[in-house]
N, C-alpha and C. Protein backbone atom coordinates (compact mmCIF):
# COMPACT_ATOMS: atom_id res chain seq x y z
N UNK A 1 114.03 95.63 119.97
CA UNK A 1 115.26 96.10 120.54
C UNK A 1 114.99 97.38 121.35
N UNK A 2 114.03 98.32 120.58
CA UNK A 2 113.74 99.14 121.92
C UNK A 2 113.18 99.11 122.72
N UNK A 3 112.21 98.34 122.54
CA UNK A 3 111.61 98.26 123.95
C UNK A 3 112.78 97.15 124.92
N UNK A 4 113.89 96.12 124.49
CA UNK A 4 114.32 96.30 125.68
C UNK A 4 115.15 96.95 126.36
N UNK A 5 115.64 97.91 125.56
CA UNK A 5 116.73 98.58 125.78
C UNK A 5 116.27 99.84 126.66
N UNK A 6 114.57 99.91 126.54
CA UNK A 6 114.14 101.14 127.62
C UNK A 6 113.08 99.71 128.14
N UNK A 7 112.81 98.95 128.62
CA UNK A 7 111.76 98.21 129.78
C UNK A 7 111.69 98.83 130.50
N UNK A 8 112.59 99.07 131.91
CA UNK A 8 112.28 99.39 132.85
C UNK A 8 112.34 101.21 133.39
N UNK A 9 112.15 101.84 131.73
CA UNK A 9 112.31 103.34 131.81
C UNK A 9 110.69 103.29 132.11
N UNK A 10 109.94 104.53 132.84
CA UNK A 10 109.14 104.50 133.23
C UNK A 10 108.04 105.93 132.18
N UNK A 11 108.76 106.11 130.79
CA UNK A 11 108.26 106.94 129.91
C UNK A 11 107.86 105.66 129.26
N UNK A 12 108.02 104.15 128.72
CA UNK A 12 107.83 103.04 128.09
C UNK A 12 106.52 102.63 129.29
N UNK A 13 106.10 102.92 130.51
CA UNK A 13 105.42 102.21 131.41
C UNK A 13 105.35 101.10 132.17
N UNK A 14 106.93 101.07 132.41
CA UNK A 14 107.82 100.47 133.46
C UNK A 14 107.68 98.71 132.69
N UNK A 15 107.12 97.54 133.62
CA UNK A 15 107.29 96.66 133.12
C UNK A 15 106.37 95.85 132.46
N UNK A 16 105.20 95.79 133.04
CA UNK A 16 103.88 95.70 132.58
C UNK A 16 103.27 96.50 131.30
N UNK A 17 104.33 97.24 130.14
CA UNK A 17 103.55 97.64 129.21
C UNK A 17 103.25 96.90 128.15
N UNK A 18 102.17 98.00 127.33
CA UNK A 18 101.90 97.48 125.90
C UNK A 18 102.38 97.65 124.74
N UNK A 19 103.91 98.61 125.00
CA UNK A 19 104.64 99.47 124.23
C UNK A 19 104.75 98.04 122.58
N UNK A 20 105.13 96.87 123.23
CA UNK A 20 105.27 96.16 122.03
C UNK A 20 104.43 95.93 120.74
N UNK A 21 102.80 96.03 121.62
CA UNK A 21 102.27 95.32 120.76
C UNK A 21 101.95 97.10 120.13
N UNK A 22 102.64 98.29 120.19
CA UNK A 22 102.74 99.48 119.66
C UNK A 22 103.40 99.98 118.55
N UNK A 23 104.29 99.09 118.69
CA UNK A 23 105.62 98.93 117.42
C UNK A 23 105.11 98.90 116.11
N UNK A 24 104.06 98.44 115.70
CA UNK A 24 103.57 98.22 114.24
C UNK A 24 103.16 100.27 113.50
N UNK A 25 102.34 100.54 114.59
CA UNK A 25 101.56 101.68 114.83
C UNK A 25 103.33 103.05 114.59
N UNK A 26 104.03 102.72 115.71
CA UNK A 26 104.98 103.66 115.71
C UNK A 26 106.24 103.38 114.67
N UNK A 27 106.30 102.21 114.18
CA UNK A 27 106.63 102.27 112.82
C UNK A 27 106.21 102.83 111.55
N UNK A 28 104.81 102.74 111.77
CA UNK A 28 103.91 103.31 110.34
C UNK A 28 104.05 104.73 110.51
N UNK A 29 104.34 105.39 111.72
CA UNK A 29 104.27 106.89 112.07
C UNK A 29 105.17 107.22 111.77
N UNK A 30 106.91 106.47 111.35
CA UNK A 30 108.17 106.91 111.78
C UNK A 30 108.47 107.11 109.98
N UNK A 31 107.77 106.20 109.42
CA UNK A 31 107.60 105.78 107.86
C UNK A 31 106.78 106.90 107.08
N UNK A 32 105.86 106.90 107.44
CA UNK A 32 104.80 107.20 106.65
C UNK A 32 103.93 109.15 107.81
N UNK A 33 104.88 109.81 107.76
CA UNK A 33 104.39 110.81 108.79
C UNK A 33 104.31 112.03 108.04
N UNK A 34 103.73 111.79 106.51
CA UNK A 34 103.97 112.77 105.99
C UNK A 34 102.01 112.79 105.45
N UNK A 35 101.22 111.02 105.43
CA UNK A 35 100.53 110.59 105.50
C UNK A 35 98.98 111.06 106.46
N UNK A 36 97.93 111.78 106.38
CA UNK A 36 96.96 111.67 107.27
C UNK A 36 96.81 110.55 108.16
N UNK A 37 96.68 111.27 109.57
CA UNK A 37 96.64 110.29 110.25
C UNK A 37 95.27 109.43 110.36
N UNK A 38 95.05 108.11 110.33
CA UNK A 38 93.82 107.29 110.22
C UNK A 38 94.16 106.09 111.36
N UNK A 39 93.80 106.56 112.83
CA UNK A 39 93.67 105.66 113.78
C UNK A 39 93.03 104.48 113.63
N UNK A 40 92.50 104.10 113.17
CA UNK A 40 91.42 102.99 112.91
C UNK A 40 92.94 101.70 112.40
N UNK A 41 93.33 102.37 111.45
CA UNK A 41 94.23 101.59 110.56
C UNK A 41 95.47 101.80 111.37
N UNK A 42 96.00 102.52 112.66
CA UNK A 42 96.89 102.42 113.11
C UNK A 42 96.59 100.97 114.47
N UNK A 43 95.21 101.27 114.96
CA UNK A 43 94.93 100.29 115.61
C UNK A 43 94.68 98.46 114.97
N UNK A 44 94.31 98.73 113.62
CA UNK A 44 94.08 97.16 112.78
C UNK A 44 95.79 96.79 113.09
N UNK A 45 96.73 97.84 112.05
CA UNK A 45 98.20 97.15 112.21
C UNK A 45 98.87 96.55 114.14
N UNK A 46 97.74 97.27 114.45
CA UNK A 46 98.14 96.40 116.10
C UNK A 46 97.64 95.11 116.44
N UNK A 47 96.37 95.28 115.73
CA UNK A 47 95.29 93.97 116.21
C UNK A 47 94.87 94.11 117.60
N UNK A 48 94.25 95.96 117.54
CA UNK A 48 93.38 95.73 118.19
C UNK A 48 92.41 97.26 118.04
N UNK A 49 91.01 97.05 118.78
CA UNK A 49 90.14 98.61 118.52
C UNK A 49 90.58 99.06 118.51
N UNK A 50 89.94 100.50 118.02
CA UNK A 50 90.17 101.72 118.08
C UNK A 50 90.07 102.47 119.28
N UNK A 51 89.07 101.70 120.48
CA UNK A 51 88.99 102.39 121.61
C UNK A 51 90.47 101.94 122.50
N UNK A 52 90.64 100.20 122.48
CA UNK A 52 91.89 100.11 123.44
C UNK A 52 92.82 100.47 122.21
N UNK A 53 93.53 100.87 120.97
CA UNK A 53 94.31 101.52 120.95
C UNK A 53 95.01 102.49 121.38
N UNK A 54 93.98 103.65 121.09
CA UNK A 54 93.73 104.85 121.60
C UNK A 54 94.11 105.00 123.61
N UNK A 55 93.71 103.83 124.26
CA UNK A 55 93.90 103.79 125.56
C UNK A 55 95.16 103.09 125.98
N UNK A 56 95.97 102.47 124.80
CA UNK A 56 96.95 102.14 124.83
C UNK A 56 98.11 103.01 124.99
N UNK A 57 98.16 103.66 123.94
CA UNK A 57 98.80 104.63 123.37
C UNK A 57 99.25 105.72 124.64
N UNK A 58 97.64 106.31 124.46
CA UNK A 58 97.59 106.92 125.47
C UNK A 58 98.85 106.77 126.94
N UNK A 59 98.37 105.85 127.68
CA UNK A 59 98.99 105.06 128.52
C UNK A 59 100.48 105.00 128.26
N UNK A 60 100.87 104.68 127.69
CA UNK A 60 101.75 104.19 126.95
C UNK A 60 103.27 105.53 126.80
N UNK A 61 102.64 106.92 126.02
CA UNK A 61 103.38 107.84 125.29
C UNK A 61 102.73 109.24 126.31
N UNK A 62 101.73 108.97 127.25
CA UNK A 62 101.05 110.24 127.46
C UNK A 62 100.73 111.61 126.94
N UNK A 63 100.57 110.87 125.78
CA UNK A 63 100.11 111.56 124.54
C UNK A 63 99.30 110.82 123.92
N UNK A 64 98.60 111.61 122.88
CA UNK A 64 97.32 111.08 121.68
C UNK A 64 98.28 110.67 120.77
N UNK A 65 97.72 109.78 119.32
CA UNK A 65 99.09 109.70 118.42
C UNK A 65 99.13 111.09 117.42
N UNK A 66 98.17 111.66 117.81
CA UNK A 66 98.20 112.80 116.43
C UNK A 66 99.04 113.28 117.47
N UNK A 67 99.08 114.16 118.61
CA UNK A 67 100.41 115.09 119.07
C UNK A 67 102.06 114.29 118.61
N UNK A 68 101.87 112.81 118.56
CA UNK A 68 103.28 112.21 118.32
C UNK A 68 103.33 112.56 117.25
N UNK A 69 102.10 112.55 116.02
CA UNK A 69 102.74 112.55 115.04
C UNK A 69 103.29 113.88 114.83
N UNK A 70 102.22 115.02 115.61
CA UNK A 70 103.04 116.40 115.35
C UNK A 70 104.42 115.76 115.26
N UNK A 71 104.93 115.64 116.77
CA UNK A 71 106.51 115.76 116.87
C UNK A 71 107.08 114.93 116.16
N UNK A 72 107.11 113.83 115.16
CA UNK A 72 107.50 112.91 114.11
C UNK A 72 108.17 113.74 113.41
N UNK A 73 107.04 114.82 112.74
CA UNK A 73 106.62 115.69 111.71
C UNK A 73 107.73 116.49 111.89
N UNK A 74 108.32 117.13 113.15
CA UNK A 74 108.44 118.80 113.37
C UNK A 74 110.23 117.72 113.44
N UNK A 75 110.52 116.92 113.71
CA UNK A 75 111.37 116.26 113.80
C UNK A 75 112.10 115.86 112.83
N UNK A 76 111.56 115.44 111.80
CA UNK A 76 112.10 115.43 110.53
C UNK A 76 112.23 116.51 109.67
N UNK A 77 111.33 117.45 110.28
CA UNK A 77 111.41 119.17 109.48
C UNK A 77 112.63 119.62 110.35
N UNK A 78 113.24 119.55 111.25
CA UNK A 78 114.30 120.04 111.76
C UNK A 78 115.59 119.29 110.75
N UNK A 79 115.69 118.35 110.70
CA UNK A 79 116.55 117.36 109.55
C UNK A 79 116.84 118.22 108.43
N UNK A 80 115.44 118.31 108.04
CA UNK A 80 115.22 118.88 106.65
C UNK A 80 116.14 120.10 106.58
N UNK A 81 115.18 121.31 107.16
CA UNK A 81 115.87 122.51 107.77
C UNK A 81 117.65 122.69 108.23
N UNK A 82 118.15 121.95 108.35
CA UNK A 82 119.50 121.76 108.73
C UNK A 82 120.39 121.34 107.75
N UNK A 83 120.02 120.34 106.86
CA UNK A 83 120.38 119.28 105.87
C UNK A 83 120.08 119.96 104.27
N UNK A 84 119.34 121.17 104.08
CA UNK A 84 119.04 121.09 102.95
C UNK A 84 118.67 122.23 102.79
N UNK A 85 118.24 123.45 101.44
CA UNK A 85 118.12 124.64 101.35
C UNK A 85 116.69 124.47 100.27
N UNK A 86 116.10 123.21 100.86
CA UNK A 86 114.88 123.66 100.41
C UNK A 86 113.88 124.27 101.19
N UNK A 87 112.74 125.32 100.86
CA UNK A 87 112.22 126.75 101.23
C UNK A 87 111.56 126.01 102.20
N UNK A 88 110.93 126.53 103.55
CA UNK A 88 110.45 126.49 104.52
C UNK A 88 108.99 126.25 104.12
N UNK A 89 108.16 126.47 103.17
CA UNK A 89 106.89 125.97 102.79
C UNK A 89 106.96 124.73 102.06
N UNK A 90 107.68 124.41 102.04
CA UNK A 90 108.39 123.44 101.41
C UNK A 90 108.38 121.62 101.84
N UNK A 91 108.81 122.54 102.83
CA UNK A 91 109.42 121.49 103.72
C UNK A 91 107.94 121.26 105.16
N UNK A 92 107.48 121.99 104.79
CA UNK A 92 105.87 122.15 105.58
C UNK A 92 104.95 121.02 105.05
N UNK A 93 104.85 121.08 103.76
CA UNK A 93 104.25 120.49 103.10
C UNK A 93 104.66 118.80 103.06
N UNK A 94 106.07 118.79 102.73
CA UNK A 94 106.76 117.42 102.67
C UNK A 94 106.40 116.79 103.82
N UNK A 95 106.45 117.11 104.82
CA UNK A 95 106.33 116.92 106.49
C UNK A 95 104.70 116.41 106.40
N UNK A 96 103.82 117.18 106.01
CA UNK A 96 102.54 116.29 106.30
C UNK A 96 101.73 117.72 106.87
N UNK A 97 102.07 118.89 106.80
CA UNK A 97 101.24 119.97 107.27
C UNK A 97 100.82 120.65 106.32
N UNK A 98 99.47 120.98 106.37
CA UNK A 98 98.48 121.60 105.68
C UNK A 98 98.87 122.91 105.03
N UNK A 99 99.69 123.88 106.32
CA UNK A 99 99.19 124.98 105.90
C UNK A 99 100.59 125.53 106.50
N UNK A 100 101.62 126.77 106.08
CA UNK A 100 102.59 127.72 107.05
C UNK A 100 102.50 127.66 108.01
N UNK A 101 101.35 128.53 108.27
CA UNK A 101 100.73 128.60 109.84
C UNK A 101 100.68 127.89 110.80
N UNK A 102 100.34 126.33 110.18
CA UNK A 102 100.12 125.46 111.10
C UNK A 102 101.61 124.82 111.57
N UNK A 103 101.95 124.61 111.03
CA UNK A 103 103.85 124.16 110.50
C UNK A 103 104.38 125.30 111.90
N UNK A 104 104.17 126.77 111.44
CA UNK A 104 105.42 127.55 111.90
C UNK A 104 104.61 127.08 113.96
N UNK A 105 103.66 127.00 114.28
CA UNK A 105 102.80 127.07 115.35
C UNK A 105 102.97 125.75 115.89
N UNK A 106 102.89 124.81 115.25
CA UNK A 106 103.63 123.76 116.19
C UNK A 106 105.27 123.65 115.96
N UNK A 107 105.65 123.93 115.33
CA UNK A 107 107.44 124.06 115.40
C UNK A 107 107.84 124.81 116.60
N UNK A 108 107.06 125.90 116.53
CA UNK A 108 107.26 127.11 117.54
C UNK A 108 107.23 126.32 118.88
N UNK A 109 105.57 125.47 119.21
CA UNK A 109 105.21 125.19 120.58
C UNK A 109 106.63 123.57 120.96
N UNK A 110 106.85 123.23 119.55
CA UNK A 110 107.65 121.65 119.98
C UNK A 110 109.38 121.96 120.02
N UNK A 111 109.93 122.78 119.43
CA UNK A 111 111.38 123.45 119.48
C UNK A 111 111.76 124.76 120.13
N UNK A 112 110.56 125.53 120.60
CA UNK A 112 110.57 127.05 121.06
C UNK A 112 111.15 128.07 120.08
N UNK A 113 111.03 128.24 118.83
CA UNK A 113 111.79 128.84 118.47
C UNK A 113 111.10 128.71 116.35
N UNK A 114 110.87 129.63 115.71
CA UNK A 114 110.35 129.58 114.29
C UNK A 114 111.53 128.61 113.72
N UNK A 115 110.97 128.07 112.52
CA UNK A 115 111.70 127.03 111.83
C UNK A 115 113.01 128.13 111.15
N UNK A 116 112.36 129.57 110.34
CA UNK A 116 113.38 129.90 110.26
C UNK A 116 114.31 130.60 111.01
N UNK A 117 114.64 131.15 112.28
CA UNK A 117 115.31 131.35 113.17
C UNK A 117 116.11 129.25 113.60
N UNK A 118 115.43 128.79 113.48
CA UNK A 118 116.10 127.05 113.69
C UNK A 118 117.07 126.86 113.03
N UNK A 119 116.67 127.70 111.48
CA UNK A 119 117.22 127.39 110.54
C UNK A 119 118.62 128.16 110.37
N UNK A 120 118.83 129.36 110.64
CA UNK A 120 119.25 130.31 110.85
C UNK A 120 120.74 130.40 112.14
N UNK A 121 120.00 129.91 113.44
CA UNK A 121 120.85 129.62 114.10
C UNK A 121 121.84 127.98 113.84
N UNK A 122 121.69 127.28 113.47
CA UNK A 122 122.19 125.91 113.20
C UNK A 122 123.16 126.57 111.83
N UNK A 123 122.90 127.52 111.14
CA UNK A 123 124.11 127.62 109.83
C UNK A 123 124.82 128.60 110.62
N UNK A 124 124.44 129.41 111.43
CA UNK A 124 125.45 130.32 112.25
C UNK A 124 126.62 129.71 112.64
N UNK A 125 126.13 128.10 113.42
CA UNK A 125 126.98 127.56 114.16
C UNK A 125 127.87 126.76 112.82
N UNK A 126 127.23 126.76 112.14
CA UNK A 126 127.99 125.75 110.63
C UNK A 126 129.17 126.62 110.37
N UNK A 127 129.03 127.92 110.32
CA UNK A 127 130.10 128.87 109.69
C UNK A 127 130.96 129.19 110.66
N UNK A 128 130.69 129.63 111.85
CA UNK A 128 131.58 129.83 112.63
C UNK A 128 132.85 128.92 112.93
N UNK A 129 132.76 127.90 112.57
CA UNK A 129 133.49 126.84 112.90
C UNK A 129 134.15 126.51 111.22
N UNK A 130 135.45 126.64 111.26
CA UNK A 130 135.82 126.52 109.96
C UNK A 130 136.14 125.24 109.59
N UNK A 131 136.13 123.97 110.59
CA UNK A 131 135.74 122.85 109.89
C UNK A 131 134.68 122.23 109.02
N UNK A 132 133.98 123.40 109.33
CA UNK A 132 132.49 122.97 108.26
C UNK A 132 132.22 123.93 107.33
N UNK A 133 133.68 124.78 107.08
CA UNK A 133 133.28 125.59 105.30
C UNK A 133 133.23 124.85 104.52
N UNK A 134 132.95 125.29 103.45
CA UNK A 134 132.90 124.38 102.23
C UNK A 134 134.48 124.19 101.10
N UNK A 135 135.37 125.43 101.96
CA UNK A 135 136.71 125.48 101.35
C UNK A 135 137.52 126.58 102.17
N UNK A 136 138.00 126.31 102.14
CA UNK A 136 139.20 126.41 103.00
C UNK A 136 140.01 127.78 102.66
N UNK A 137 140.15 128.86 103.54
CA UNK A 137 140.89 129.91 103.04
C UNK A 137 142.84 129.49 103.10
N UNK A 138 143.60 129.69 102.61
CA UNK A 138 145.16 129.38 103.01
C UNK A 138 145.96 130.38 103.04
């Protein structure tokens, strides 16, 4: 369904792509992105190498799959971060990142902005708006 609903978008690689036979690969990433990434086994669930995976992909996302999976990662840590008041190392870890550092450094380069300032501004906007207190002054 997505690929036909973007075919002829030219981020999918207009009409001639391989985005489909990609679906197995960007499912396992959308699932499982908390997981080390192991290309080999992202290319088997395609049924095909590791070299035309990799040149697939490529092609394909103009990106490697480890940068996608960064943004998988930093994507569902924004969720997290918004949705829930569990601690920012926390939620680093759940996500599939090693280390703070590494977490706060690609959050920074993929949202512009530290997870907790993300975090920070999104409850600003929660409170200001008194449809989203938790009770109601009268």
């Amino acid at each position: 369904m997505l690929y036909r609903k973007h075919q002829g978008c030219s981020v999918f690689g207009g009409g001639g792509s391989s985005l489909p036979q990609l679906f197995p690969a960007i499912s396992y990433l959308d699932s499982e992105y908390a997981a080390e990434l192991d290309t080999a086994h992202l290319a088997y669930l395609c049924g095909l190498s590791s070299r035309q995976f990799m040149q697939r992909f490529q092609e394909s996302f103009q990106q490697t799959p480890l940068q996608y999976l960064r943004t998988v990662r930093i994507q569902k840590a924004c969720r997290m971060l918004t949705s829930s008041e569990t601690g920012i190392l926390d939620i680093a870890l759940q996500t599939g990142f090693h280390s703070l550092s590494s977490f706060n450094r690609y959050f920074h380069k993929i949202v512009g902005s530290s997870p907790q300032a993300f975090r920070n501004d999104r409850r600003a906007i929660v409170k200001k708006d008194p449809r989203y207190a938790p009770y109601r002054a009268t």
